[in-house]
N, C-alpha and C. Protein backbone atom coordinates (compact mmCIF):
# COMPACT_ATOMS: atom_id res chain seq x y z
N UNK A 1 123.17 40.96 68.26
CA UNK A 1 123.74 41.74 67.17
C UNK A 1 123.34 43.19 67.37
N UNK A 2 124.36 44.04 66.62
CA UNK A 2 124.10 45.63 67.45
C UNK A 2 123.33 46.52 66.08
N UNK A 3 123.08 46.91 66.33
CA UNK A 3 122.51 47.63 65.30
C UNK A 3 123.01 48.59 64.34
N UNK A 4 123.05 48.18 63.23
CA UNK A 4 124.66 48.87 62.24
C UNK A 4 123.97 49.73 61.32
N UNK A 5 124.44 51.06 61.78
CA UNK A 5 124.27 52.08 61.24
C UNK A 5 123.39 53.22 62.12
N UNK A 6 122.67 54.03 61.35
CA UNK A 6 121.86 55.33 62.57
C UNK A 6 120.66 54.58 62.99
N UNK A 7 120.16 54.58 63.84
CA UNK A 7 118.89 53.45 64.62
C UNK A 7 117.72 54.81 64.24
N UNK A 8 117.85 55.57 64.07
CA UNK A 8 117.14 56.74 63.80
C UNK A 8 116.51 56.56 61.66
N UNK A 9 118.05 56.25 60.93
CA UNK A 9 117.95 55.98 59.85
C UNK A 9 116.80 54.44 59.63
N UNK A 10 117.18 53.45 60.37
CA UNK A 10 116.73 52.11 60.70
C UNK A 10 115.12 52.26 60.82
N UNK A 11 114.63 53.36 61.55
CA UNK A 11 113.48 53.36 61.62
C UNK A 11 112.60 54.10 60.53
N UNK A 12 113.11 55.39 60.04
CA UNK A 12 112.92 55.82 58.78
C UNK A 12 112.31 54.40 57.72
N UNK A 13 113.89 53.71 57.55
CA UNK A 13 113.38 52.57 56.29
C UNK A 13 112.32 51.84 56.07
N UNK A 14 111.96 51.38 58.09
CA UNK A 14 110.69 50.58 58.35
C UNK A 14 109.81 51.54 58.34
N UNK A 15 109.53 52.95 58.21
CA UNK A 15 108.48 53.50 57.68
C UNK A 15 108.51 53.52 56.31
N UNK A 16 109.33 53.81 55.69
CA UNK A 16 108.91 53.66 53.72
C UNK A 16 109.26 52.23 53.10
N UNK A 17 109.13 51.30 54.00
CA UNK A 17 108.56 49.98 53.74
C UNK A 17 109.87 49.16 53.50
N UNK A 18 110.94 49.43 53.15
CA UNK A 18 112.57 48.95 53.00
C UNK A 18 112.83 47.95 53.48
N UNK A 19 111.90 47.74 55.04
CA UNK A 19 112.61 46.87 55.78
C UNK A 19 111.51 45.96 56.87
N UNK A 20 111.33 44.83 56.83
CA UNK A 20 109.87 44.61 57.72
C UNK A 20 110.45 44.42 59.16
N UNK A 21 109.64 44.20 60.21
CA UNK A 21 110.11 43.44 61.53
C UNK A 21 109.04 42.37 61.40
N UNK A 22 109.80 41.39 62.14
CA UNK A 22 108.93 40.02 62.74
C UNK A 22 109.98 39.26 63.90
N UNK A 23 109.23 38.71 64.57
CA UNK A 23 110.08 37.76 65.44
C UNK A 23 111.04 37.20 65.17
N UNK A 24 110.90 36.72 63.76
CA UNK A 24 112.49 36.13 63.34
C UNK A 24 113.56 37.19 63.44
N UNK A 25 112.82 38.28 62.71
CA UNK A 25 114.46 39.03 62.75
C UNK A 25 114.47 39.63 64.24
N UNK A 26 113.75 39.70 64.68
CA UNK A 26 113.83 40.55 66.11
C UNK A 26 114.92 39.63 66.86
N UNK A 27 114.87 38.39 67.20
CA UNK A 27 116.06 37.43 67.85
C UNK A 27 117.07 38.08 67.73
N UNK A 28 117.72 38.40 66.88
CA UNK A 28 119.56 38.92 66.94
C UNK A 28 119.54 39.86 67.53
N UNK A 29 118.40 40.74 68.34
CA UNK A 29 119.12 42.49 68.81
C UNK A 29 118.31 42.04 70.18
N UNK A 30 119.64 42.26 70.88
CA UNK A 30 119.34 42.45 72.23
C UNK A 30 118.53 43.18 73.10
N UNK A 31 118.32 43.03 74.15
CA UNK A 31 116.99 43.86 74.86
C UNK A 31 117.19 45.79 74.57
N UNK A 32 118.33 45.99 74.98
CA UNK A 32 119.40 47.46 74.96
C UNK A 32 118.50 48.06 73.15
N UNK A 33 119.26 47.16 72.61
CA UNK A 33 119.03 47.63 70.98
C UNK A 33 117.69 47.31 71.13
N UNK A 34 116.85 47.03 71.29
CA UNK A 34 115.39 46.61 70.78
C UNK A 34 114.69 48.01 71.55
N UNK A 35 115.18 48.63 72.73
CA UNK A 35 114.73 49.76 72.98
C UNK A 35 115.21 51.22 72.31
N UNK A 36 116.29 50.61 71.89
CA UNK A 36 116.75 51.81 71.00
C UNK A 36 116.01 52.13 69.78
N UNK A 37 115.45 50.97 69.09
CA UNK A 37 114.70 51.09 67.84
C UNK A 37 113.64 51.77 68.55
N UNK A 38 112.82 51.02 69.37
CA UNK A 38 111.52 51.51 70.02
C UNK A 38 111.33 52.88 69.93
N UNK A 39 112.34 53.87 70.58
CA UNK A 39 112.53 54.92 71.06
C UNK A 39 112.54 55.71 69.50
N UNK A 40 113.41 55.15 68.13
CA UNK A 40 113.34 55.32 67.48
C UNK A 40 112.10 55.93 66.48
N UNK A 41 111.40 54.70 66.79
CA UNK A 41 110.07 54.75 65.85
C UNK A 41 109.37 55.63 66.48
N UNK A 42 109.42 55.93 67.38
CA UNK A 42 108.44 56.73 68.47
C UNK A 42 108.90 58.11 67.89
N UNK A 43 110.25 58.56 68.05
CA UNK A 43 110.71 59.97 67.32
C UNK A 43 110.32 60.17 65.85
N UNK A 44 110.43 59.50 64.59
CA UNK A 44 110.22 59.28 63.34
C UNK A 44 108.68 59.33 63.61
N UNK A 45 107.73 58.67 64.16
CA UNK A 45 106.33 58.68 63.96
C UNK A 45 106.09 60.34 64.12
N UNK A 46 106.69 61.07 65.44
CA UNK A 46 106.53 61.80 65.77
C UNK A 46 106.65 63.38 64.83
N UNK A 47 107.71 63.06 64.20
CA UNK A 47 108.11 63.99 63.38
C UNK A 47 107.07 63.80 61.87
N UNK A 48 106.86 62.39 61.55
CA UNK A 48 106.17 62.35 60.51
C UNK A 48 104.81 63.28 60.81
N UNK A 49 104.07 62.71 62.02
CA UNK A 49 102.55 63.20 62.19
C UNK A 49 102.53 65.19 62.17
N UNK A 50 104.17 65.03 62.60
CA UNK A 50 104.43 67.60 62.55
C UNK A 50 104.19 67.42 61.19
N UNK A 51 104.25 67.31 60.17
CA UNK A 51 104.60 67.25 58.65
C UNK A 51 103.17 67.87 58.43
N UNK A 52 102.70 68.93 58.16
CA UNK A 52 101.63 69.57 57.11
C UNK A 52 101.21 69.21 56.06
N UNK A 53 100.45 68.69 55.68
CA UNK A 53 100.51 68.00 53.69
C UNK A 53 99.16 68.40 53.25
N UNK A 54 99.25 68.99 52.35
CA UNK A 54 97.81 69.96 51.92
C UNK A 54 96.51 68.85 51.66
N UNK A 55 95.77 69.07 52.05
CA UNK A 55 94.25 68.52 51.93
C UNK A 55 94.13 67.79 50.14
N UNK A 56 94.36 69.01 49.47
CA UNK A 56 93.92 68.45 48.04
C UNK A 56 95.02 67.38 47.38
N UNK A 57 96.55 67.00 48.32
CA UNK A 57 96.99 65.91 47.98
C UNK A 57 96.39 64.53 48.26
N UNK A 58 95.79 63.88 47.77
CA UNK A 58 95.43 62.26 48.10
C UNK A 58 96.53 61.72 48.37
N UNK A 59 97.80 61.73 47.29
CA UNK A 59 98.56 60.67 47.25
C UNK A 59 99.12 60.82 48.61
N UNK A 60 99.93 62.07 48.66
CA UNK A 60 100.85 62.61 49.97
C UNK A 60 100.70 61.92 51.06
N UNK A 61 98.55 62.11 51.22
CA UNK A 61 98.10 62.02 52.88
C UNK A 61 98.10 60.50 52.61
N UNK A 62 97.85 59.38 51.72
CA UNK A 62 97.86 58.38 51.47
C UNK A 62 99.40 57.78 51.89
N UNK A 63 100.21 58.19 51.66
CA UNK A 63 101.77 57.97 51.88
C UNK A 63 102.26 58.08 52.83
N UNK A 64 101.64 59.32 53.56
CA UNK A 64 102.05 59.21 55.18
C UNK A 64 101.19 58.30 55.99
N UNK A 65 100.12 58.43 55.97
CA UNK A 65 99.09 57.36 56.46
C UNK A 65 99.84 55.77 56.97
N UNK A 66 100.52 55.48 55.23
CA UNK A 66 101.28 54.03 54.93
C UNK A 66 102.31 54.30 55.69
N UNK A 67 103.55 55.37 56.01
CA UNK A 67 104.43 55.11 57.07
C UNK A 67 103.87 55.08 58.35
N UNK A 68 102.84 56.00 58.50
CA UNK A 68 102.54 56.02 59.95
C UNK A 68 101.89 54.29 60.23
N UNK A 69 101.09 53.80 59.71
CA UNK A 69 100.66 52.35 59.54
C UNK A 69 102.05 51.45 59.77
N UNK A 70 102.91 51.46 59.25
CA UNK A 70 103.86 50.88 59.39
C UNK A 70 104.90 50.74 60.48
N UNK A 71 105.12 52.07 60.74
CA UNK A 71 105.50 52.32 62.30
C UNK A 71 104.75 52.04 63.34
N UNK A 72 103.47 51.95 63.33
CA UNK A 72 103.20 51.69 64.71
C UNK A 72 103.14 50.23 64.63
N UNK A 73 102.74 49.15 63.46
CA UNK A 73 102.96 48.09 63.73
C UNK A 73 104.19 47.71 64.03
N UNK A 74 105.19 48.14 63.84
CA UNK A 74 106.91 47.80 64.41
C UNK A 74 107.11 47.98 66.01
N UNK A 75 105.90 48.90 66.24
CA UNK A 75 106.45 48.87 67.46
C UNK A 75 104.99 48.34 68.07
N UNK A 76 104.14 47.68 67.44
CA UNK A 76 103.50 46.66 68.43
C UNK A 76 103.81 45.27 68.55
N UNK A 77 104.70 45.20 66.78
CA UNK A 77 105.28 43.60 66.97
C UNK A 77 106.54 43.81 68.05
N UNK A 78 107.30 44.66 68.21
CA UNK A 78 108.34 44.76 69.34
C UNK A 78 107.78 44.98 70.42
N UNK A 79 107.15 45.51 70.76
CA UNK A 79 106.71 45.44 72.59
C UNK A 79 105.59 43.85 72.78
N UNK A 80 104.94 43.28 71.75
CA UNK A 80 104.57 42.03 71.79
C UNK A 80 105.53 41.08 71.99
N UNK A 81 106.86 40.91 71.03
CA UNK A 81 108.42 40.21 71.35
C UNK A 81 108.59 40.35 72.96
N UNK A 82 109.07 41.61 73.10
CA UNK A 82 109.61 41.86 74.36
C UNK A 82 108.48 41.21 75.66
N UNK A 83 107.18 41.30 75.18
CA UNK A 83 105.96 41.24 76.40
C UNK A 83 105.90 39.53 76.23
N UNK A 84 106.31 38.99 75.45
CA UNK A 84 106.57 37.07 75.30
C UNK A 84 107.35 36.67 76.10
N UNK A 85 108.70 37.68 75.71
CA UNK A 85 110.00 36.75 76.10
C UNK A 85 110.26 37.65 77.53
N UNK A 86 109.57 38.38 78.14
CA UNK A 86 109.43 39.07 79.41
C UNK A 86 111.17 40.40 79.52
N UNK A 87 110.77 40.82 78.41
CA UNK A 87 112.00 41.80 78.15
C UNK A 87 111.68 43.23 78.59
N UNK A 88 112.29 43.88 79.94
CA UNK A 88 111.30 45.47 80.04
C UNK A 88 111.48 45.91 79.32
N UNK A 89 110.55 47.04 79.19
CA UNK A 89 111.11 48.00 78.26
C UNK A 89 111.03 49.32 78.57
């Protein structure tokens, strides 16, 4: 199954929590799409960590913390998928 809609947007959601990954859902997207997300989360992490957020916010740095937490587990449960089922990447 292809991935419907911006794979860029897709990874966004799995940072503000919208959307989980696990092996189950990972099955429907092909090796192609499973690097596209990859590549994804990698840009979105990237852009999140440029983001400035003032010291005296708790909540803010607390909030990014939780996407950044979230993104990198998406992309350790996907390169774990791919490193099972012997998928390069």
């Amino acid at each position: 199954m292809a991935i419907s809609g911006n794979p860029k947007k897709f990874a966004r959601d799995i940072g503000e929590g919208f959307f989980t990954l696990s092996t189950a859902t990972l099955r429907q997207y092909a090796p192609a799409d499973l690097k596209v997300i990859l590549t994804n989360l990698g840009i979105v992490a990237r852009e999140l960590r440029g983001e400035q957020i003032p010291l005296e916010d708790v909540l803010a740095l607390k909030a990014k913390n939780m996407k950044l937490s979230r993104l990198n587990q998406a992309d350790m449960i996907i390169r774990a998928h791919c490193k099972k089922l012997r998928i390069p990447l």
